[in-house]
Each structure stands twice: as structure tokens, then as C-alpha cells.
Protein backbone atom coordinates (compact mmCIF):
# COMPACT_ATOMS: atom_id res chain seq x y z
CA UNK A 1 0.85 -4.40 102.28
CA UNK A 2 3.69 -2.73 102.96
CA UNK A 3 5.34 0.03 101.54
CA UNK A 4 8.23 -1.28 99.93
CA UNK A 5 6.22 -3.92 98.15
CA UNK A 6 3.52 -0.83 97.56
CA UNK A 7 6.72 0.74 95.43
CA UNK A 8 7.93 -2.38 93.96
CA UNK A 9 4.40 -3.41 92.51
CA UNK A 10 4.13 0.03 91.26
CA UNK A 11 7.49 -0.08 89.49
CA UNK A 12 6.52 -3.16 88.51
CA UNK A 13 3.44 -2.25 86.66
CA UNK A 14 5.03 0.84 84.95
CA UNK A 15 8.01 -1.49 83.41
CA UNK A 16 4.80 -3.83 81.82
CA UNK A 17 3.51 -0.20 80.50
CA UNK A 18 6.09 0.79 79.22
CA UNK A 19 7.03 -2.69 77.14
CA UNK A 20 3.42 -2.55 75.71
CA UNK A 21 3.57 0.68 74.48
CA UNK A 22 6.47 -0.13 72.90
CA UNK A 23 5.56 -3.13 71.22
CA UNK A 24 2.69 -0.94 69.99
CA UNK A 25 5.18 0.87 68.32
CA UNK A 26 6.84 -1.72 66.48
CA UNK A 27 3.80 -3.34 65.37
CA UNK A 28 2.69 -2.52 61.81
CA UNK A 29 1.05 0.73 60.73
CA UNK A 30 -2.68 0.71 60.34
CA UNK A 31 -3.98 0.17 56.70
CA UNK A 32 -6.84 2.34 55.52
CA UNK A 33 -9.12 -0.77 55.66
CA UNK A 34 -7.93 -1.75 58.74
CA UNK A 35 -9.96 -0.27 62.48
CA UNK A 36 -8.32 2.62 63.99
CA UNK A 37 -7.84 1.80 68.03
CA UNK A 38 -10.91 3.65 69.62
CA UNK A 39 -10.17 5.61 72.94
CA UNK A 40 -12.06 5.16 75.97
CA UNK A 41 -15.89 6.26 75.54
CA UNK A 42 -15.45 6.91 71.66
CA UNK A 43 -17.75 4.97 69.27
CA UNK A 44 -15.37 2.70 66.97
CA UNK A 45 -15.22 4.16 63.30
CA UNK A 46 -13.72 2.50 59.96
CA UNK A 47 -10.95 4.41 57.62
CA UNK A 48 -13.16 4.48 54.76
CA UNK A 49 -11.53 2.80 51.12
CA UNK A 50 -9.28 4.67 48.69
CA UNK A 51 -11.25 5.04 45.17
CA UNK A 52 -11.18 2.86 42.84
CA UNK A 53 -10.58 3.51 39.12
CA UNK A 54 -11.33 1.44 36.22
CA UNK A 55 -10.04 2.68 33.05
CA UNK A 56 -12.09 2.71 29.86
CA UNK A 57 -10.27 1.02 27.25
CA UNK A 58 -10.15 2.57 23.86
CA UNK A 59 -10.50 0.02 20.85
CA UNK A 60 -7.15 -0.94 19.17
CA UNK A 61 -5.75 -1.60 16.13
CA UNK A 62 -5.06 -5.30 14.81
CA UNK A 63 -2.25 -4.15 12.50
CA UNK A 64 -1.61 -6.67 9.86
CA UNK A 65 1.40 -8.07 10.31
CA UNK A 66 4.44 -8.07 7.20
CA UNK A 67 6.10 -11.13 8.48
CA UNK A 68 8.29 -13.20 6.35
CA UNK A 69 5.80 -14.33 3.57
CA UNK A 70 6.93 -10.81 0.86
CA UNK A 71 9.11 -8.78 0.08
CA UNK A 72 8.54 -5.11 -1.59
CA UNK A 73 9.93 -4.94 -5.21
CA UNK A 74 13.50 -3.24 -5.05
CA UNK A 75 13.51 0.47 -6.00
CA UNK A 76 15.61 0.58 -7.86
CA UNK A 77 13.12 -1.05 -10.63
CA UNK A 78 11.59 2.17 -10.82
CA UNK A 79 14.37 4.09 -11.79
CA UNK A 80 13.24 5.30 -15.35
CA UNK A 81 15.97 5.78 -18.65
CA UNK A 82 14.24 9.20 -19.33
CA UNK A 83 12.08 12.13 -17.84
CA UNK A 84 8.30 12.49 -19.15
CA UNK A 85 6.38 15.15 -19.45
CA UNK A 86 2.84 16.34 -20.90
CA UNK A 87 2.06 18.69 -23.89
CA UNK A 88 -1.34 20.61 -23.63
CA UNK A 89 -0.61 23.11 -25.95
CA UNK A 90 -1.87 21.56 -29.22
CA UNK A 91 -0.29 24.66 -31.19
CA UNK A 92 3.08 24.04 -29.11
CA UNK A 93 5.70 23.57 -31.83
CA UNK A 94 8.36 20.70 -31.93
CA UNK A 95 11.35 21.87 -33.94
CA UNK A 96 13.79 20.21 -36.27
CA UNK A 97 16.57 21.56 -34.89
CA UNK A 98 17.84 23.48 -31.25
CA UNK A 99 19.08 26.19 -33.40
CA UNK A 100 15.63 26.18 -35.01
CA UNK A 101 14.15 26.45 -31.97
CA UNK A 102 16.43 29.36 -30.92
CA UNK A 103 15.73 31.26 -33.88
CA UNK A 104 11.89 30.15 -33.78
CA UNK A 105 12.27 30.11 -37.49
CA UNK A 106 9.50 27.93 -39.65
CA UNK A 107 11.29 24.46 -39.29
CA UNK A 108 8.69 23.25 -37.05
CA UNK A 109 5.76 20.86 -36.71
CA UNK A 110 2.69 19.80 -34.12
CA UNK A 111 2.23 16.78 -31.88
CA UNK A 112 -0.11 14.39 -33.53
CA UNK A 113 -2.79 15.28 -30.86
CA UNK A 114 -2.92 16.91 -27.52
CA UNK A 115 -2.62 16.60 -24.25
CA UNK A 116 0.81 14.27 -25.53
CA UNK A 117 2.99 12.31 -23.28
CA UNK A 118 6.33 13.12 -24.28
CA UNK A 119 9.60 11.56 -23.28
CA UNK A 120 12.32 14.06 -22.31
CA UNK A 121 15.67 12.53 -23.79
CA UNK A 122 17.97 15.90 -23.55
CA UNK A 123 17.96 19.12 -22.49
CA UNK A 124 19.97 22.32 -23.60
CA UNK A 125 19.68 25.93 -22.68
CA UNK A 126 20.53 28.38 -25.01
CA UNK A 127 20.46 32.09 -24.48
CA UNK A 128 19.12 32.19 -21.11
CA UNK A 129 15.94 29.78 -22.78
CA UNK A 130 15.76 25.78 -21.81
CA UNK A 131 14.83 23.29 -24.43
CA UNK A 132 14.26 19.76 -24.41
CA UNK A 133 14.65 16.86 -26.63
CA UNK A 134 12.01 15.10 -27.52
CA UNK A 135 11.26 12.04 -29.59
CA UNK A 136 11.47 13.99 -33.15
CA UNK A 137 12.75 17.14 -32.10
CA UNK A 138 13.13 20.03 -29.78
CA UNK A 139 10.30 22.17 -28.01
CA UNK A 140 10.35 25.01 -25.28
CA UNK A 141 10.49 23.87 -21.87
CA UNK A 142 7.91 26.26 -21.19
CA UNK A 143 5.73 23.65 -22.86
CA UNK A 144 6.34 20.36 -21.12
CA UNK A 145 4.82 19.62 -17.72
CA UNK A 146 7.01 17.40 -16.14
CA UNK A 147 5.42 14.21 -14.52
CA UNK A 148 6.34 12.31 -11.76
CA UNK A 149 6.06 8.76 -12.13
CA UNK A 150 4.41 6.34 -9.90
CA UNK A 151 7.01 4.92 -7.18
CA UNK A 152 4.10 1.94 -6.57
CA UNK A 153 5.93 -1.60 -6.65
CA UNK A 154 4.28 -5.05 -6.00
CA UNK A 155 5.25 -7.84 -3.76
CA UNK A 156 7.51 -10.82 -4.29
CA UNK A 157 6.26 -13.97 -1.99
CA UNK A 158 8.89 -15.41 -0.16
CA UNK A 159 6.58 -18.59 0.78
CA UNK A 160 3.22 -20.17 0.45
CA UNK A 161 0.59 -18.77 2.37
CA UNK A 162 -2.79 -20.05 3.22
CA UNK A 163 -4.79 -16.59 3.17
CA UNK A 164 -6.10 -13.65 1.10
CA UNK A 165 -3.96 -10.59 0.54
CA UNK A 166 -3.72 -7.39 -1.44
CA UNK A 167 -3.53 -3.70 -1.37
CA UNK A 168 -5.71 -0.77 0.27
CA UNK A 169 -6.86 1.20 -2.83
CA UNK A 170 -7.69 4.47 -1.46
CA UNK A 171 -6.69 5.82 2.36
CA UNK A 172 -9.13 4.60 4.67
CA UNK A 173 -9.85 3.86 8.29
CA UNK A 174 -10.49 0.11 9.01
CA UNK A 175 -13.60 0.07 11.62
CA UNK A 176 -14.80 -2.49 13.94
CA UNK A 177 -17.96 -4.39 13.65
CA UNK A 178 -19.97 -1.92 15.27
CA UNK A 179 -18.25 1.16 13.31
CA UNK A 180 -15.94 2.03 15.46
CA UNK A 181 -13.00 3.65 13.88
CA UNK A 182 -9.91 1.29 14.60
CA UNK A 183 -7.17 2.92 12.66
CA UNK A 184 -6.08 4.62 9.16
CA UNK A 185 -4.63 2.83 6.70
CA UNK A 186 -2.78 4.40 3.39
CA UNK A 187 -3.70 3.84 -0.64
CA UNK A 188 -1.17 0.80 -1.84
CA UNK A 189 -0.65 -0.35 1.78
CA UNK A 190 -0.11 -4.51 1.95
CA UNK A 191 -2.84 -5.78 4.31
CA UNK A 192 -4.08 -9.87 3.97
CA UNK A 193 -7.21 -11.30 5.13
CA UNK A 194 -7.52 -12.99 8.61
CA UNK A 195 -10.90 -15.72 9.88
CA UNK A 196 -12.80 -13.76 12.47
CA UNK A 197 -15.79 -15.41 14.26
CA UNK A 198 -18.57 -12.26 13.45
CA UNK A 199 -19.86 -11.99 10.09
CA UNK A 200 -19.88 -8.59 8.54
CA UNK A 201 -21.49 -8.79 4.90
CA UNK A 202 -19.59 -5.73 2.46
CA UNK A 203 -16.24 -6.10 4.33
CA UNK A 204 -12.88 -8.02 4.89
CA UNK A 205 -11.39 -8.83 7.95
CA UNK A 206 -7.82 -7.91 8.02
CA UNK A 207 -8.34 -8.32 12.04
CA UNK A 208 -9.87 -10.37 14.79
CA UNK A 209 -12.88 -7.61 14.66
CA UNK A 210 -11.05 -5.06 12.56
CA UNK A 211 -12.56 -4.50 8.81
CA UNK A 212 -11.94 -2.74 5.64
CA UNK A 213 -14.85 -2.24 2.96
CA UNK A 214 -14.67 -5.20 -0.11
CA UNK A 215 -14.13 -1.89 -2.42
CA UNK A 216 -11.59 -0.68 -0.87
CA UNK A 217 -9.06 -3.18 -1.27
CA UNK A 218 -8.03 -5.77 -4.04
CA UNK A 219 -7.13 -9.25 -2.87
CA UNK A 220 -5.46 -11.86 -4.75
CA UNK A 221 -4.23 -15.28 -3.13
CA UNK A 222 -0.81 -17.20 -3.97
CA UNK A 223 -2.81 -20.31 -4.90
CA UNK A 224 -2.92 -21.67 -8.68
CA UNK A 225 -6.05 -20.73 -10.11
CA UNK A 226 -8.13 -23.28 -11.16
CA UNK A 227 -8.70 -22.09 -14.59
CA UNK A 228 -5.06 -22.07 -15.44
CA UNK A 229 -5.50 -25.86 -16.30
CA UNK A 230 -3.48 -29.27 -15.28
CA UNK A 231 0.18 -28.88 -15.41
CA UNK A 232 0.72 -24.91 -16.35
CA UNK A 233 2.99 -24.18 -13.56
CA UNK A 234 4.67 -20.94 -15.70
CA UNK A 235 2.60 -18.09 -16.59
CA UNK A 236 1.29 -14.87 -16.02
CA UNK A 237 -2.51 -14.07 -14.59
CA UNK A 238 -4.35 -11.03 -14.75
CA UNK A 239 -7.28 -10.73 -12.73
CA UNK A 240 -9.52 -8.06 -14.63
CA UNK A 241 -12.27 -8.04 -11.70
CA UNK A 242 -9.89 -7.31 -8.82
CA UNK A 243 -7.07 -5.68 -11.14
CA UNK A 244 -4.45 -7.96 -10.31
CA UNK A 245 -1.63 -9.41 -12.15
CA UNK A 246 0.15 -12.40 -10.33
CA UNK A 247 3.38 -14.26 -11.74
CA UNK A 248 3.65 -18.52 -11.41
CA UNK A 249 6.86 -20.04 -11.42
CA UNK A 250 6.99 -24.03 -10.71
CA UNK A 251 3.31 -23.63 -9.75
CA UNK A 252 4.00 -21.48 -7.24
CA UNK A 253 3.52 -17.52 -6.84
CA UNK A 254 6.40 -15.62 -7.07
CA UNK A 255 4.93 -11.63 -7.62
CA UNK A 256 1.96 -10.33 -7.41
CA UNK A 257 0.81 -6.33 -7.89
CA UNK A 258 -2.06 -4.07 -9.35
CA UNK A 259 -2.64 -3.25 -12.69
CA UNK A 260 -5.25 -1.08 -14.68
CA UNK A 261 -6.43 -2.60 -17.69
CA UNK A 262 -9.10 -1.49 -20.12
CA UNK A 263 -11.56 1.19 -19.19
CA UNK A 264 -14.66 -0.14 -21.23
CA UNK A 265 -15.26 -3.76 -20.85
CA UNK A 266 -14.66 -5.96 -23.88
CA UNK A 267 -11.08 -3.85 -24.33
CA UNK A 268 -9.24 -5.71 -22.31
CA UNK A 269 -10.84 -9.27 -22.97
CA UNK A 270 -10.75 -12.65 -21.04
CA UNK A 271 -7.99 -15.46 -22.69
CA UNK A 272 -5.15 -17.56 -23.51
CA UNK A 273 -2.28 -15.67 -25.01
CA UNK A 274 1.65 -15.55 -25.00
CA UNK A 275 4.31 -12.96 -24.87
CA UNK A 276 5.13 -12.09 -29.09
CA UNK A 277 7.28 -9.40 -28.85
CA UNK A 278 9.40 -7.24 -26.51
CA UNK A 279 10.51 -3.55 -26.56
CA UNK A 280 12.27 -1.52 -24.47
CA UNK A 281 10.69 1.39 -25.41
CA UNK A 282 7.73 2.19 -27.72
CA UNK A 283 5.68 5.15 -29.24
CA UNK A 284 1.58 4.52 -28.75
CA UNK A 285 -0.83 5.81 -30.98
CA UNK A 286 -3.82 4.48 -31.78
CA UNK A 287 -4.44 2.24 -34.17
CA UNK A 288 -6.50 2.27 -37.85
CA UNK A 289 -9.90 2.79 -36.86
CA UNK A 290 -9.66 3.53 -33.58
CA UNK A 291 -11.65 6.62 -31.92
CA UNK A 292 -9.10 6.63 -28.84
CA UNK A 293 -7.44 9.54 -29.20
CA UNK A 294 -3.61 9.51 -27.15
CA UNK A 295 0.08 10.33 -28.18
CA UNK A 296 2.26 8.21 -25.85
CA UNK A 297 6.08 8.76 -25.83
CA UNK A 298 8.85 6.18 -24.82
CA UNK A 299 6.47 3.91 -23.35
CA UNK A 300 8.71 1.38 -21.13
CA UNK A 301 9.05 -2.11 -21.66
CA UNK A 302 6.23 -2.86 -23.80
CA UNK A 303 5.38 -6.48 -24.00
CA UNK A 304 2.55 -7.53 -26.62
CA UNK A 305 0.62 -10.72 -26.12
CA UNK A 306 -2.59 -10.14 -28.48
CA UNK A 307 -2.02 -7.61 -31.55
CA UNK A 308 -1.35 -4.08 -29.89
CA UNK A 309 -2.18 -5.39 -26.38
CA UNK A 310 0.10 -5.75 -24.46
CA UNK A 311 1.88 -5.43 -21.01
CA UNK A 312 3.89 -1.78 -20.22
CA UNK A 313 4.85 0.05 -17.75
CA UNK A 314 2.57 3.64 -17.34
CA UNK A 315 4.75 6.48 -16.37
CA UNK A 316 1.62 8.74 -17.12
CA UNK A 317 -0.43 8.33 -14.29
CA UNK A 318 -1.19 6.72 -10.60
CA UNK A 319 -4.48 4.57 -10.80
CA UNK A 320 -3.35 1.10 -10.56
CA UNK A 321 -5.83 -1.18 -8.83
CA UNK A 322 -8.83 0.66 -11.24
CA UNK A 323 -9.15 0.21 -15.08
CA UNK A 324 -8.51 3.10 -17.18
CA UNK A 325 -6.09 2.13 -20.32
CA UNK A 326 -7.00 1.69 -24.26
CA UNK A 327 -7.09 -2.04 -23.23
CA UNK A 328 -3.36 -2.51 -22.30
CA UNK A 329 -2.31 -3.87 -18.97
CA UNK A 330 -0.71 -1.15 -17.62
CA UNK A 331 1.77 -1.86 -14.50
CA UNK A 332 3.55 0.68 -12.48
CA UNK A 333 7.10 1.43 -13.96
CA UNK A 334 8.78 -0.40 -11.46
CA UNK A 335 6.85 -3.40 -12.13
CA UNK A 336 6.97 -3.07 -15.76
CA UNK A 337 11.04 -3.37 -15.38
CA UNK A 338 10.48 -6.46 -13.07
CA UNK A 339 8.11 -8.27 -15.76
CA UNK A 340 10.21 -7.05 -18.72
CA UNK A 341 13.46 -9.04 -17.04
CA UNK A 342 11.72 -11.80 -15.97
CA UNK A 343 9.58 -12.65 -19.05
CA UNK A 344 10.63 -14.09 -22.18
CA UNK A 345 9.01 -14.49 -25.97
CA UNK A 346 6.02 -17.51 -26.21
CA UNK A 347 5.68 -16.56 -21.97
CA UNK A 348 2.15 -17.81 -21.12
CA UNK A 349 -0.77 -15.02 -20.36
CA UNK A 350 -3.96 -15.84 -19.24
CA UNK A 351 -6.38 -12.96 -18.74
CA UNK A 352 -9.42 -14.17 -16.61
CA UNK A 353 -12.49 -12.27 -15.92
CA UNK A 354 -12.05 -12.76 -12.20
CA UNK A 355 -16.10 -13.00 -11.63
């Protein structure tokens, strides 16, 4: 061969080196799953796998949902006419007078028993000293614990709906099946019932697989109950197993809430009454024969359906959802106001033993 064709096959080959290496370079980058190129006499090795990671998933909370079926009572329902207070003292003295009561003179009398309820109707200080009004008189401030009133208010339905609902009754962590803790739910919170395919005797399913213990909740449902007879579409139910009062207006539920009804059974009892009377507010005592023992100020909207029983809001304590009155239905304040506006004279009551 001759030399000149020698050089140009060499330049040749070089150019054809050259435009491999540098489509090489514009190829795309090795992946780490993908060969590396193996030089000559090197054994051919493989880019071993990034890790993989699976996370652990941590169980989560079905939160019942507060869609469009309620709404929570206004609150401005529980806005309460006067303050209340409690009397422990039985030797605390109510004067006739506030100048009485400055002087500390002998124009004075006792509570009818102790602790008492008192409703706080005026207040006045007088030489550097506070007094308060009560319902016949004036007594040291000294001597009244003020109270704070229950804020709990009950639901108004804003449609039908096909399932259980009600209130958490203490704070409490809903679990899954197995035990696991799903998340914590608060004393009065709204939570309904949902259908879940496992069966967990002692509970309710307010999830798919998320449950609260049967007692520790109250449930109620917005259908009419069956004991409330053909064609009473008006009328208020009390439910003395689960505590529950509900309100039925053309045959449909229109408010439901807790109550706390009589501590010994028999006290509050199971039947057909109507609304006799109404009073804005009214002194409790007990009556002839009675051993109860209580002194009750300026009890709110007191509705009777069955001698002294009656309906009334309870500004003296926070237990609604358990029974613990004389045999009264006691509601929340704000819920008293609600009933009180809503209800009229001859109302129907029915009182059911829920069981």
C-alpha cells in the first residue's frame, strides 16, 4: 500500500474514533440498575439498587363528620337573667336590709338548709365590704361561691337522617378493633353511629373500624318512637335509659340534647303527661314529706308536667347525660331557654323508660 493511502486510512480511522466517542457522550447517563461498560480484561460488575423504604403506617382517625344534618343551639340561649352562687355556711346570715347588713345588727335570718343555691340579683359595696342581693335579702359576699353555669347546648336537626347519634359523655379515646388507640374525643362532643363490617360486642362504631365504649356515649335517633302512638306528631320525649330528651314537630325531630333526671329510679317515672304550668323563674324546696333536703334559688324556666315535676333549666351543676335530680328533668340552661320558648301549656310529654 502506499503511503499516502497508509495516511489517509489512518486519518480515516481516527475521524470514525473520534465520532464514536462522541456519540458516547451524548448518549444517556448510566442508571444505577443499568451495567457499567467493563474495560478490557475486567470482569463485568452491576451498580447495585438504591434502598428501598416502606413506611409503616400509623392507624388514623375516622373523624365523624358534622355535615349538614345539625346545628349547635345558639349561645346566646345560655345567657342567664342572674348570677348564682352556693351557701355552705348554714350559720351565714341573710339580712333584711343592706344597712342591716352593714351594721351586722340582729335583723337577720338563716337559709332554710345548707349548702343553698342562691340567685345573685344585686350587688352593693359599702364601706370597702361587697354584698349581694339575694332572693329575701342581703348576705356578705364572703359567703356566696359563685358558680359557673353549664355552657352545654343540644342540637337542632336540620334534616332526616337514617343513623344513630349522640354525645361522648366523658373524654375518651375511640380505639380500633384490636385496641389500638385511634384518637381522643371530648365530654359533650356530637359523634353518630356508622355500619362497619367487624362486630365488636360493648362498643359503637362511630368509624369504619373506629369505636367508642356503649357507656360512654348516649345515642338517640331522629326517628318517631314507636311508643309515641298513631298520629302524635307534637311532643316532647325523654329517654330515661340513655338520658335524652328529643323534641317532634310534624313528626319529625327538630332538637335533641341530654338531660339528668331522677337519681333513684321510680323518681322520675315512665308516662303520658302535658305541660300545666310555666315560670320563668322558681324557688325549689322540697315538698311535704319529702326527705330530699335542697334550697334552690331562681330556678330558670320551670315547666311542670306531673305535680312538682317538671322540666328546668340546672344552673347548679354539669352532669347532663347521668341522672342525679329530685326527679325533675333537668336540661342545661341553654336548653332550658330553648324548651321554655318553644313549648306551650297542654304541650305533650312522654317519659319512656328507654329499656
Amino acid at each position: 500500500m502506499h503511503r499516502a493511502e497508509i495516511e489517509k486510512t489512518g486519518r480515516r480511522g481516527v475521524a470514525l474514533l473520534l465520532l464514536a466517542l462522541l456519540l458516547a457522550a451524548c448518549s444517556s447517563p448510566a442508571t444505577g440498575t443499568q451495567e457499567a461498560t467493563a474495560t478490557a480484561g475486567t470482569p463485568t460488575q452491576s451498580m447495585p439498587a438504591p434502598p428501598t423504604f416502606t413506611a409503616t403506617l400509623l392507624p388514623s382517625a375516622t373523624l365523624t363528620p358534622e355535615a349538614d344534618w345539625y346545628q349547635p343551639l345558639d349561645a346566646s340561649y345560655s345567657v342567664l337573667e342572674y348570677r348564682y352562687g352556693v351557701v355552705e355556711n348554714p350559720q351565714a346570715r341573710v339580712y333584711r336590709r343592706l344597712q342591716d347588713a352593714v351594721e351586722k345588727n340582729g335583723n337577720f335570718g338563716y337559709l332554710a338548709s345548707t349548702p343553698a343555691n342562691v340567685a345573685v340579683v344585686g350587688e352593693a359595696t359599702q364601706e370597702g365590704h361587697t354584698y349581694y342581693t339575694v332572693y329575701y335579702g342581703w348576705m356578705e359576699a364572703e359567703e356566696v361561691q359563685l358558680l359557673t353555669p353549664s355552657d352545654f347546648r343540644g342540637v337542632l336537626l336540620t334534616r332526616l337522617v337514617e343513623f344513630r347519634f349522640g354525645w361522648v359523655l366523658r373524654d375518651m379515646q375511640s380505639t380500633n378493633a384490636v385496641g389500638t388507640p385511634i384518637r381522643e374525643y371530648s365530654r359533650y362532643e356530637v359523634i353518630h353511629e356508622v355500619p362497619s363490617g367487624i362486630s365488636n360486642p360493648g362498643y359503637v362504631a362511630i368509624g369504619p373500624d373506629e369505636w367508642l365504649p356503649e357507656d360512654a356515649v348516649a345515642l338517640t335517633s331522629s326517628q318517631v318512637p314507636q311508643d309515641a302512638g298513631a298520629n302524635t306528631c307534637r311532643f316532647l320525649y325523654v329517654d330515661l335509659a340513655e338520658q335524652t330528651l328529643r323534641v317532634f314537630n310534624e313528626c319529625k325531630l327538630v332538637f335533641a340534647t341530654l338531660v339528668s333526671t331522677g337519681k333513684q329510679e321510680g323518681w322520675t317515672f315512665p308516662g303520658r303527661f302535658a305541660i300545666l304550668a310555666r315560670f320563668r323563674h322558681m324557688l325549689l324546696t322540697p315538698p311535704e314529706g319529702s326527705t330530699s333536703v335542697y334550697y334552690q334559688e331562681g330556678v330558670p324556666d320551670f315547666m311542670t308536667f306531673s305535680g312538682d315535676l317538671g322540666f328546668h333549666g340546672a344552673y347548679w351543676h354539669d352532669n347532663f347525660g347521668e341522672p342525679v335530680s329530685h326527679g325533675c328533668v333537668n336540661l342545661s340552661p341553654g336548653d332550658a331557654r330553648w324548651l321554655y320558648e318553644w313549648a306551650w301549656d297542654g304541650e305533650r310529654v312522654i317519659i319512656s323508660s328507654g329499656k
